[in-house]
PDB file of N, CA and C in Angstrom:
ATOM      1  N   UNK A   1      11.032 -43.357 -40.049  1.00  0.00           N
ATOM      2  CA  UNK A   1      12.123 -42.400 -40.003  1.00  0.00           C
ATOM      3  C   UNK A   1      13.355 -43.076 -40.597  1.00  0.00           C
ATOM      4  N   UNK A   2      13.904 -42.837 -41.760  1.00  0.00           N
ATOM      5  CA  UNK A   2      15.004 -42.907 -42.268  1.00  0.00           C
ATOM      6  C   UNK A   2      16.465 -42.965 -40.999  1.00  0.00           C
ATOM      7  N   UNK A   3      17.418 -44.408 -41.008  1.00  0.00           N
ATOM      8  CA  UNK A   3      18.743 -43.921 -40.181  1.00  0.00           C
ATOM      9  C   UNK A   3      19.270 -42.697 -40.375  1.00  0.00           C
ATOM     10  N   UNK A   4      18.957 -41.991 -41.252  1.00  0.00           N
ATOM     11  CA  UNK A   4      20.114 -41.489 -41.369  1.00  0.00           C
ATOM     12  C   UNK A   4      20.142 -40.312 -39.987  1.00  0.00           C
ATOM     13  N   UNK A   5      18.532 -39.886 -39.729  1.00  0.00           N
ATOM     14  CA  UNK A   5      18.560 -39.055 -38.684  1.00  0.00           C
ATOM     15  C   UNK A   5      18.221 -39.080 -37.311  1.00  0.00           C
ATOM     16  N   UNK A   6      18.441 -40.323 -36.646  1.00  0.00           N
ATOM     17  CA  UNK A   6      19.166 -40.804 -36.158  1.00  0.00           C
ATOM     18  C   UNK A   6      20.613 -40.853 -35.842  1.00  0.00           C
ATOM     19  N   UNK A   7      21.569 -40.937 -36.807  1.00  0.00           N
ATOM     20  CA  UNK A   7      22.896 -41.039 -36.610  1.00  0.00           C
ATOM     21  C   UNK A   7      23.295 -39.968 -36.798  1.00  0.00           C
ATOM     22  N   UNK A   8      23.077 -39.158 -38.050  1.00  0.00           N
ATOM     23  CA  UNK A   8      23.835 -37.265 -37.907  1.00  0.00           C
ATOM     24  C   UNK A   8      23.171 -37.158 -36.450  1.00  0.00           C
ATOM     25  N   UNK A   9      21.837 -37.509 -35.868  1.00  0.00           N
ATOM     26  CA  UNK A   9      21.530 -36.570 -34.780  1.00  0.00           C
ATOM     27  C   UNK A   9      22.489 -37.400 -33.478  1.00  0.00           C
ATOM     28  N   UNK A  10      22.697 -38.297 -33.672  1.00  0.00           N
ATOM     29  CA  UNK A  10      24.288 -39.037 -32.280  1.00  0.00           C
ATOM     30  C   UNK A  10      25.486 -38.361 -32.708  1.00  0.00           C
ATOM     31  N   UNK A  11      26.071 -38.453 -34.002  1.00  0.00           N
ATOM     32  CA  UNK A  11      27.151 -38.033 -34.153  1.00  0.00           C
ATOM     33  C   UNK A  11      27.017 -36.845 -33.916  1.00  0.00           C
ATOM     34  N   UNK A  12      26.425 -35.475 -34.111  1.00  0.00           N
ATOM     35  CA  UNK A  12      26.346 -34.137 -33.787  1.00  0.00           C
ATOM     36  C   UNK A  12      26.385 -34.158 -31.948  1.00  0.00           C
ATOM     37  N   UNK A  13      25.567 -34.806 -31.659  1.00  0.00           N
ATOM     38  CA  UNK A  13      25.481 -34.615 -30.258  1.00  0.00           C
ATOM     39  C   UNK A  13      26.874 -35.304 -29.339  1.00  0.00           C
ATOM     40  N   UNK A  14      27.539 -36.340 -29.841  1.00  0.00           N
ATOM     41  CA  UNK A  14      28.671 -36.834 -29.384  1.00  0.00           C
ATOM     42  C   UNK A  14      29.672 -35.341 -29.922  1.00  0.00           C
ATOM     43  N   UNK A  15      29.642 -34.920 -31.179  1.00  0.00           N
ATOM     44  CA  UNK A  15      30.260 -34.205 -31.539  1.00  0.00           C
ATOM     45  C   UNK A  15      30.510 -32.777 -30.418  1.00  0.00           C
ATOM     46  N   UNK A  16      29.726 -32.396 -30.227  1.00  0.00           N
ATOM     47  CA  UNK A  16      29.169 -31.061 -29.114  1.00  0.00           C
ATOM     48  C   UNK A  16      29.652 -31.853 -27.831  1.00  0.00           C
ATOM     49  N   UNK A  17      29.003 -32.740 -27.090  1.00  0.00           N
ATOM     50  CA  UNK A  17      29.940 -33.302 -25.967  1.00  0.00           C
ATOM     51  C   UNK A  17      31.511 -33.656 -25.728  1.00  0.00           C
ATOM     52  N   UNK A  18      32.330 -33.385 -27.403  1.00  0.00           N
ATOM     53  CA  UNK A  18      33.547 -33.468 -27.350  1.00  0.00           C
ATOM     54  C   UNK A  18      34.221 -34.797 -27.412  1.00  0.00           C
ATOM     55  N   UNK A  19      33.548 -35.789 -27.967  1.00  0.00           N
ATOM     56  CA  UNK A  19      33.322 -36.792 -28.145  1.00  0.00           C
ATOM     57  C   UNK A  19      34.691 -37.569 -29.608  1.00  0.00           C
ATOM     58  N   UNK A  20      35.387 -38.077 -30.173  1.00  0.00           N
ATOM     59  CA  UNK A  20      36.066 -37.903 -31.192  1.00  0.00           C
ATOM     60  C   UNK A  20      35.114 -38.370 -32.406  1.00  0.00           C
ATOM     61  N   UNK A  21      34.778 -38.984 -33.285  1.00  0.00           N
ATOM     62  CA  UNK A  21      34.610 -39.240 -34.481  1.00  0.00           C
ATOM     63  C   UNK A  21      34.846 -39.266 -35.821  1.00  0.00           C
ATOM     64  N   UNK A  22      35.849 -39.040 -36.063  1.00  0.00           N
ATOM     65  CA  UNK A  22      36.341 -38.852 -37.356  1.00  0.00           C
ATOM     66  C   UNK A  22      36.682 -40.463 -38.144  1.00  0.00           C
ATOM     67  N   UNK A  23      37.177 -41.103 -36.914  1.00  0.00           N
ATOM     68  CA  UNK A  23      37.158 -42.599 -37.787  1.00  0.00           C
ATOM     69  C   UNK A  23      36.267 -43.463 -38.221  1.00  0.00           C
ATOM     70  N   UNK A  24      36.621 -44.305 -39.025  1.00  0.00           N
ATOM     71  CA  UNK A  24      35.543 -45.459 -39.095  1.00  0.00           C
ATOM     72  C   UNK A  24      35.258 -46.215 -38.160  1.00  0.00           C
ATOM     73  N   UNK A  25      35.815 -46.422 -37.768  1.00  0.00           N
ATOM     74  CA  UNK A  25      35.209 -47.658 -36.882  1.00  0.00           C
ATOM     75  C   UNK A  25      34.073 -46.552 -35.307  1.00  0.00           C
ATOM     76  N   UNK A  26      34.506 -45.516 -35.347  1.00  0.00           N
ATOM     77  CA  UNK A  26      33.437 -44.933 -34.779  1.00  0.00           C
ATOM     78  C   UNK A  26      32.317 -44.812 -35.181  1.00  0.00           C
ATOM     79  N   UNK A  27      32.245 -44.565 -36.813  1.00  0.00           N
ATOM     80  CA  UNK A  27      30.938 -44.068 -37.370  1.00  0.00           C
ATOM     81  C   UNK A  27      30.437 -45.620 -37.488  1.00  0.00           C
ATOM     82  N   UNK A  28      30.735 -46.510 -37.581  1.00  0.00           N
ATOM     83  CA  UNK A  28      30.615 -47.908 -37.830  1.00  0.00           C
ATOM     84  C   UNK A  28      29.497 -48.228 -36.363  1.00  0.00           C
ATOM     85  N   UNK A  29      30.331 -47.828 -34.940  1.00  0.00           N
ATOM     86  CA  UNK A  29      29.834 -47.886 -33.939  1.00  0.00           C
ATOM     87  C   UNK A  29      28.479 -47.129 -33.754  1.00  0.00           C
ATOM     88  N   UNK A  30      28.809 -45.749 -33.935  1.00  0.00           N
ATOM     89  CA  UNK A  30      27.099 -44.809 -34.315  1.00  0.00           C
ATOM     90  C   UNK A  30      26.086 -45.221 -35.145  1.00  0.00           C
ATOM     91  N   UNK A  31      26.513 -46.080 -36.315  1.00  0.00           N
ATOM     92  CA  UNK A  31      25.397 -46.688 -37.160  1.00  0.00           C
ATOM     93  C   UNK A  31      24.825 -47.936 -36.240  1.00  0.00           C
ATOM     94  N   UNK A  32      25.496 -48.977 -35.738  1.00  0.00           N
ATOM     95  CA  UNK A  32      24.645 -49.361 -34.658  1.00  0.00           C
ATOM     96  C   UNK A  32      24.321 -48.741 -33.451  1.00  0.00           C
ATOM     97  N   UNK A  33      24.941 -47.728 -33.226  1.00  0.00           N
ATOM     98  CA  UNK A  33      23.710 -46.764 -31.855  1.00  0.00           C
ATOM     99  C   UNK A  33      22.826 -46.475 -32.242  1.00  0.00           C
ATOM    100  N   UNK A  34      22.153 -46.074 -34.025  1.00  0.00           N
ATOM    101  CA  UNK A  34      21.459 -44.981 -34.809  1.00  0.00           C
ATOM    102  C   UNK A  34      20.438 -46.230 -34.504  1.00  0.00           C
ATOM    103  N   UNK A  35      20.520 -47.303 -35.169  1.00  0.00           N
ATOM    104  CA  UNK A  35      19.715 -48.746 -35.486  1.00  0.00           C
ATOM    105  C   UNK A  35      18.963 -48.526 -34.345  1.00  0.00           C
ATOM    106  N   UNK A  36      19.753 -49.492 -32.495  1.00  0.00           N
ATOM    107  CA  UNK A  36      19.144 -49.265 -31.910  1.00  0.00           C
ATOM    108  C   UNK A  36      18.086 -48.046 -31.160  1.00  0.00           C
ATOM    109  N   UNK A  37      18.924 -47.006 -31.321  1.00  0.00           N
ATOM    110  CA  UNK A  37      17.975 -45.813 -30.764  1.00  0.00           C
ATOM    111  C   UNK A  37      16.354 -45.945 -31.790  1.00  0.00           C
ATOM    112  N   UNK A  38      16.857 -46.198 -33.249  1.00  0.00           N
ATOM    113  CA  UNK A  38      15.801 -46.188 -33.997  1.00  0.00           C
ATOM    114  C   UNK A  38      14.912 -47.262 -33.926  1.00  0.00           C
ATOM    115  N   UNK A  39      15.065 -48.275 -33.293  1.00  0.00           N
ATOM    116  CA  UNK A  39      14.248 -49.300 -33.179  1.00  0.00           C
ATOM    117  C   UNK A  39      13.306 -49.414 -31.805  1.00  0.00           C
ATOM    118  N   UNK A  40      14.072 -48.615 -30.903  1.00  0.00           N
ATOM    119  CA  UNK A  40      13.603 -48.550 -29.575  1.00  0.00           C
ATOM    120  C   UNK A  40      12.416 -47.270 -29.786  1.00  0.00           C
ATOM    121  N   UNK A  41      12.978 -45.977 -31.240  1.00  0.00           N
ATOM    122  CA  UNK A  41      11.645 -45.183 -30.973  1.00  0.00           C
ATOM    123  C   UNK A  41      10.641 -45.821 -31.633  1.00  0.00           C
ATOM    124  N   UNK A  42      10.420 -46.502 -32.701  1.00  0.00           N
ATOM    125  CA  UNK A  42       9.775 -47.111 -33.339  1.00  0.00           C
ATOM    126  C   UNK A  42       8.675 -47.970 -32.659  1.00  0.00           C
ATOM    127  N   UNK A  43       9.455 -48.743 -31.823  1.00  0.00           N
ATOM    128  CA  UNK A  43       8.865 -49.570 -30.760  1.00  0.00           C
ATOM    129  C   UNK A  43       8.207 -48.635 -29.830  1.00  0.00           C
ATOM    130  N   UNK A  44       8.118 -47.538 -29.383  1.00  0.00           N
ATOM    131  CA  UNK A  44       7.589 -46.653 -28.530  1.00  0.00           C
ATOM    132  C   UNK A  44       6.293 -45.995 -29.138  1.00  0.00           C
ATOM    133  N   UNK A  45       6.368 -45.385 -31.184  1.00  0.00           N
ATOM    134  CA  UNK A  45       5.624 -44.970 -31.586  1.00  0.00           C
ATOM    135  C   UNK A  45       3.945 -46.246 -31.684  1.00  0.00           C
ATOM    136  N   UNK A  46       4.890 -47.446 -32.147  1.00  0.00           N
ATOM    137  CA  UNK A  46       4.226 -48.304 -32.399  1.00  0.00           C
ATOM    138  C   UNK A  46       2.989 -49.321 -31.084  1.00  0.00           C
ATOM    139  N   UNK A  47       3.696 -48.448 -29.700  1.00  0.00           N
ATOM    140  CA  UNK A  47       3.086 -48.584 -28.648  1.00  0.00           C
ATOM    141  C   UNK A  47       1.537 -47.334 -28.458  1.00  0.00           C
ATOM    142  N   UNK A  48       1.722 -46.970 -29.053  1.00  0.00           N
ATOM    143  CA  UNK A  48       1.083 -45.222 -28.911  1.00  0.00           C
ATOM    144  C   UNK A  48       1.367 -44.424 -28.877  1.00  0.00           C
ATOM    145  N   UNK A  49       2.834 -43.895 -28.063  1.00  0.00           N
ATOM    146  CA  UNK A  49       3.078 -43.191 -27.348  1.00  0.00           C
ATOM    147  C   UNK A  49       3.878 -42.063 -28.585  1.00  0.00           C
ATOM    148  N   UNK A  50       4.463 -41.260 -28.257  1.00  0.00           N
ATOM    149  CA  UNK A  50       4.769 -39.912 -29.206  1.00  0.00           C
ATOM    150  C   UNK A  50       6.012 -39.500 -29.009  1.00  0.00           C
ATOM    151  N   UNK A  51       6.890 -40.836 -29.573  1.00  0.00           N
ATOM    152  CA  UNK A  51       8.368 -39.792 -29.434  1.00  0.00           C
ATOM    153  C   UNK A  51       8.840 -39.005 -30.112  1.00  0.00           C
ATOM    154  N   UNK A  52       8.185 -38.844 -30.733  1.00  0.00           N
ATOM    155  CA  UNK A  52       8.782 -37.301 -31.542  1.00  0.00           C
ATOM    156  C   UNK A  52       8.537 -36.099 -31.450  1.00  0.00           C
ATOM    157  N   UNK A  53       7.847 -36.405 -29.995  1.00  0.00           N
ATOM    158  CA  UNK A  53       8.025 -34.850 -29.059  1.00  0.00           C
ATOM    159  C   UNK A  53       8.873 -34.550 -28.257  1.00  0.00           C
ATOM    160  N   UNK A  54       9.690 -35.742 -28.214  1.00  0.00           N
ATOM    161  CA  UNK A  54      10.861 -35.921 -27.097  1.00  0.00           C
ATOM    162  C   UNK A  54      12.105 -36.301 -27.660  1.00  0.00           C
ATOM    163  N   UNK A  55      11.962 -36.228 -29.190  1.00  0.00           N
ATOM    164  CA  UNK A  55      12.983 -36.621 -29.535  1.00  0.00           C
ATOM    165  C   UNK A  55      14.597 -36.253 -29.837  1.00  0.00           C
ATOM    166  N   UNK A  56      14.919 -34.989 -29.886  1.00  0.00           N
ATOM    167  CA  UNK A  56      16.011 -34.320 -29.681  1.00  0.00           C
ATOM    168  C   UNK A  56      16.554 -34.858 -28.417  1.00  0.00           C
ATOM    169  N   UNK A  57      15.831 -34.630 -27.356  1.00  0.00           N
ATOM    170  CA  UNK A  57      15.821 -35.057 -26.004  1.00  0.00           C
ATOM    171  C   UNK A  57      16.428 -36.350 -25.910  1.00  0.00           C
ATOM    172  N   UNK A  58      15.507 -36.946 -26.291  1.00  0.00           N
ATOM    173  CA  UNK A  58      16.029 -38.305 -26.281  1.00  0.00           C
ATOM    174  C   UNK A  58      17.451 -38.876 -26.851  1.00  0.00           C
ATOM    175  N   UNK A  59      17.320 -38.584 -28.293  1.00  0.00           N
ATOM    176  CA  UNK A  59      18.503 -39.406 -29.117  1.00  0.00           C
ATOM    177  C   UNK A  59      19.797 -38.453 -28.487  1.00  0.00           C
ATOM    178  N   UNK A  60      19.840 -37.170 -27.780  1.00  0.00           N
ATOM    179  CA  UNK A  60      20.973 -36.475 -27.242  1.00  0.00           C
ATOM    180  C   UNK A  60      21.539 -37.420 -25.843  1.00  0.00           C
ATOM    181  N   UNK A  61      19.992 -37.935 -25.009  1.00  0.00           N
ATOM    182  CA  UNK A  61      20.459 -38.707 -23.599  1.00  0.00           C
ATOM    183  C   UNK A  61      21.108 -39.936 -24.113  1.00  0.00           C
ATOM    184  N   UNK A  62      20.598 -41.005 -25.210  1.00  0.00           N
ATOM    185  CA  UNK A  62      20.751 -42.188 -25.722  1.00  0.00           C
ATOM    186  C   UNK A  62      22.414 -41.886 -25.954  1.00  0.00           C
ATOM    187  N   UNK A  63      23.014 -40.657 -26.738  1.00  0.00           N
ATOM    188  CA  UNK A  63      24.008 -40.837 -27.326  1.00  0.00           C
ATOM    189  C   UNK A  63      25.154 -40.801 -26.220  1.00  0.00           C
ATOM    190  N   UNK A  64      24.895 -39.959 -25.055  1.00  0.00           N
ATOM    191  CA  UNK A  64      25.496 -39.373 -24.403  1.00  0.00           C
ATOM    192  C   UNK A  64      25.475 -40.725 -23.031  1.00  0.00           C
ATOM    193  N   UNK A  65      24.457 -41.387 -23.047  1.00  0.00           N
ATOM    194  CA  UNK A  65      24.774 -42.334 -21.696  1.00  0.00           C
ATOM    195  C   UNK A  65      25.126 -43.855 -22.624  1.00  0.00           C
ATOM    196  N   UNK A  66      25.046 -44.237 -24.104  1.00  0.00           N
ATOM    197  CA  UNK A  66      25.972 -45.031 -24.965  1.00  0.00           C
ATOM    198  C   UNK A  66      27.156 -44.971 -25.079  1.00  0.00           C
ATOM    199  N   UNK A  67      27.738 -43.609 -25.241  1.00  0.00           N
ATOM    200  CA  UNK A  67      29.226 -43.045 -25.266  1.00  0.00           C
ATOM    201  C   UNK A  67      30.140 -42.988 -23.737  1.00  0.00           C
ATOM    202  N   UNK A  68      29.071 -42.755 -22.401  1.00  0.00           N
ATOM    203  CA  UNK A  68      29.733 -43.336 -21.134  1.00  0.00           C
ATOM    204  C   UNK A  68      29.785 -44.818 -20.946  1.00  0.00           C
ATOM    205  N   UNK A  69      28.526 -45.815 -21.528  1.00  0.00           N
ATOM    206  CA  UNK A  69      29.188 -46.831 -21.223  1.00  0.00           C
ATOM    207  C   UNK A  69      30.253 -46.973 -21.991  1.00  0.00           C
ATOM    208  N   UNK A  70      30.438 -46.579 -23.349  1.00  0.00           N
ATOM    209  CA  UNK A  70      31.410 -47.594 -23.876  1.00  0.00           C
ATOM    210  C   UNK A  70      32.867 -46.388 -23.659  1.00  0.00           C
ATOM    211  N   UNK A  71      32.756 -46.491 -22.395  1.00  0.00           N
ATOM    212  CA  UNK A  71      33.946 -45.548 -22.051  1.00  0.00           C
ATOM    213  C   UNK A  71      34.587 -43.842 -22.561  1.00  0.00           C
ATOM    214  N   UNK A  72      33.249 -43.811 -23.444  1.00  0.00           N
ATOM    215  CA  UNK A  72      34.327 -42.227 -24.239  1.00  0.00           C
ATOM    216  C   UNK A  72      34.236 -41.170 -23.037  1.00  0.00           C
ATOM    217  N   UNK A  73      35.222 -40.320 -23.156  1.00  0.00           N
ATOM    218  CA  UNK A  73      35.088 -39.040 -22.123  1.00  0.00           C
ATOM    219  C   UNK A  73      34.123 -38.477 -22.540  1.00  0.00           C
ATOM    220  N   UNK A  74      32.654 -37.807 -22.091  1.00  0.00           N
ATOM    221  CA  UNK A  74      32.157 -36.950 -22.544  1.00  0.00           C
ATOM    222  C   UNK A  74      31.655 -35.757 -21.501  1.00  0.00           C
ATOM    223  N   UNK A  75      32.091 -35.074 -21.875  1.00  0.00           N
ATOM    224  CA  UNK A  75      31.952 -33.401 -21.775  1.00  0.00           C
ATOM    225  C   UNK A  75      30.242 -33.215 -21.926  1.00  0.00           C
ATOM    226  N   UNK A  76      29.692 -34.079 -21.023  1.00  0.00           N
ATOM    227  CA  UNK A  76      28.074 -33.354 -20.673  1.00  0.00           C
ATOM    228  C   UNK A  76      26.988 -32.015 -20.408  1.00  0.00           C
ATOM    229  N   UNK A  77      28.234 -31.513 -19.525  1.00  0.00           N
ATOM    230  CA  UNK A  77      27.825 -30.146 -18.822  1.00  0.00           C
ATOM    231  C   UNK A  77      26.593 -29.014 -19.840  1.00  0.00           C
ATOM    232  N   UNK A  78      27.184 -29.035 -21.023  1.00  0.00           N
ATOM    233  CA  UNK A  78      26.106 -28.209 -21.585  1.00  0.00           C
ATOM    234  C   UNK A  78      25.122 -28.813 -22.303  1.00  0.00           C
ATOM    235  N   UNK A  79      24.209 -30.175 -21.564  1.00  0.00           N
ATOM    236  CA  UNK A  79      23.057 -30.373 -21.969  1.00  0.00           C
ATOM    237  C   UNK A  79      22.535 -30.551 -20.633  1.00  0.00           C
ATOM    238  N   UNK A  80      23.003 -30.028 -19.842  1.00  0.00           N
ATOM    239  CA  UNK A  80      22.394 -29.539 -18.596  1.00  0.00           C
ATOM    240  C   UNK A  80      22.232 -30.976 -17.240  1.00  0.00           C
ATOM    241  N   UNK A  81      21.926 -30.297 -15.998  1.00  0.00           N
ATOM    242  CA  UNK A  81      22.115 -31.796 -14.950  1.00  0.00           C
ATOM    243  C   UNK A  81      21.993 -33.043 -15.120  1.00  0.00           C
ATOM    244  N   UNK A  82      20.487 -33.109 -15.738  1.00  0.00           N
ATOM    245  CA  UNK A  82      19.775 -34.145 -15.300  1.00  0.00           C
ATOM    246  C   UNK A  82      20.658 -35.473 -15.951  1.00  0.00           C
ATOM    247  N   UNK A  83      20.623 -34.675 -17.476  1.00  0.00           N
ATOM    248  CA  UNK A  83      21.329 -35.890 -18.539  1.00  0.00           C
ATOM    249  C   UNK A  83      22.888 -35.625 -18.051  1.00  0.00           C
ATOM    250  N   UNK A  84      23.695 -34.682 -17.736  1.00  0.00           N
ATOM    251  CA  UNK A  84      24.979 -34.581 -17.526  1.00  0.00           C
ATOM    252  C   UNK A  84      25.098 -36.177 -16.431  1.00  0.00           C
ATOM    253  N   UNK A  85      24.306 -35.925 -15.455  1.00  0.00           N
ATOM    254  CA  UNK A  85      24.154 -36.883 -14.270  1.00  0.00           C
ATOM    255  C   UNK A  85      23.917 -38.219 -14.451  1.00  0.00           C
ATOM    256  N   UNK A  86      22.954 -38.392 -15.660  1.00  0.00           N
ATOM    257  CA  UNK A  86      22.729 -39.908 -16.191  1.00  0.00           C
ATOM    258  C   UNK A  86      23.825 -40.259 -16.544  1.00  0.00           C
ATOM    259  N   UNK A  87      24.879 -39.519 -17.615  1.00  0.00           N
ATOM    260  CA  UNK A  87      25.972 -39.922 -18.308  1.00  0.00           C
ATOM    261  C   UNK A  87      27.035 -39.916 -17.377  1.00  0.00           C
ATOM    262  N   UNK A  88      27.125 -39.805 -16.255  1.00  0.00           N
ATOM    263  CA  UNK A  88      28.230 -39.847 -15.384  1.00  0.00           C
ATOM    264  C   UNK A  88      28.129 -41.397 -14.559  1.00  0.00           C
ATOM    265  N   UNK A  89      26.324 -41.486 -14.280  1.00  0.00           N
ATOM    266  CA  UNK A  89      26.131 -42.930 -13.591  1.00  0.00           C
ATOM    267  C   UNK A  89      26.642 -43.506 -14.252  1.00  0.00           C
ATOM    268  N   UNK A  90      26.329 -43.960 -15.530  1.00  0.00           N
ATOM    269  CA  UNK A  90      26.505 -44.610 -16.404  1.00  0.00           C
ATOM    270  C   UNK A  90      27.889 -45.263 -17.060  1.00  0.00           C
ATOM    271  N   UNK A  91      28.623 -43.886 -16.575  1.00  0.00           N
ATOM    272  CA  UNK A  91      30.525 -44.084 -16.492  1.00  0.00           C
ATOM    273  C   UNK A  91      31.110 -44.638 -15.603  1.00  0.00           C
ATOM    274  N   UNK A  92      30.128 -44.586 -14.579  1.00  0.00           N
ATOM    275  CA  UNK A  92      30.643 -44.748 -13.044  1.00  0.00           C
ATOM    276  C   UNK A  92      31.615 -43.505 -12.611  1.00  0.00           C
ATOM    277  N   UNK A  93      31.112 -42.220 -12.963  1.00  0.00           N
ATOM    278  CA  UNK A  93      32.227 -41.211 -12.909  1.00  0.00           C
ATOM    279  C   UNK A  93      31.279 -40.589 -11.261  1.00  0.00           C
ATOM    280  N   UNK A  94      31.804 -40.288 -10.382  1.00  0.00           N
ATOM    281  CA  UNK A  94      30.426 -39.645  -9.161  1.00  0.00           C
ATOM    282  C   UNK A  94      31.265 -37.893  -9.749  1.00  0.00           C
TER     283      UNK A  94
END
């Protein structure tokens, strides 16, 4: 899988959580979120397993509990509890 989709698919999803991005040094930051997310599915395909049935899923939770640790506000609510709830642990927000 090419970075590139990977990173439109963080930046869109940070984007929708309300997330800022317009600078460089953000997109700078998303190209290493894109890397790791992409290396971790890689490492998963290369196990057996099938992330690219889960993958929307996934690279939306990855972006969204990356962007609470590294402090951004994000506006979770409309990708529903479960992940809203990860990204809040993750902030330390209760």
């Amino acid at each position: 899988m090419p970075i590139t989709v990977p990173l439109v698919d963080i930046a869109q999803a940070l984007a929708r959580a309300g997330c800022p991005g317009n600078r460089c040094d953000r997109y700078r930051l998303y190209e290493e979120w894109a890397r790791d997310f992409q290396a971790d599915f890689e490492a998963r395909a290369a196990a057996g397993r099938k992330p690219g049935r889960t993958y929307l899923h996934d690279v939306t939770a990855f972006a969204l509990r990356r962007a609470a640790a590294y402090g951004f506000d994000v506006r979770c609510e409309d990708f529903g509890a479960r992940l809203c709830s990860e990204a809040r642990l993750v902030a330390g927000v209760r």
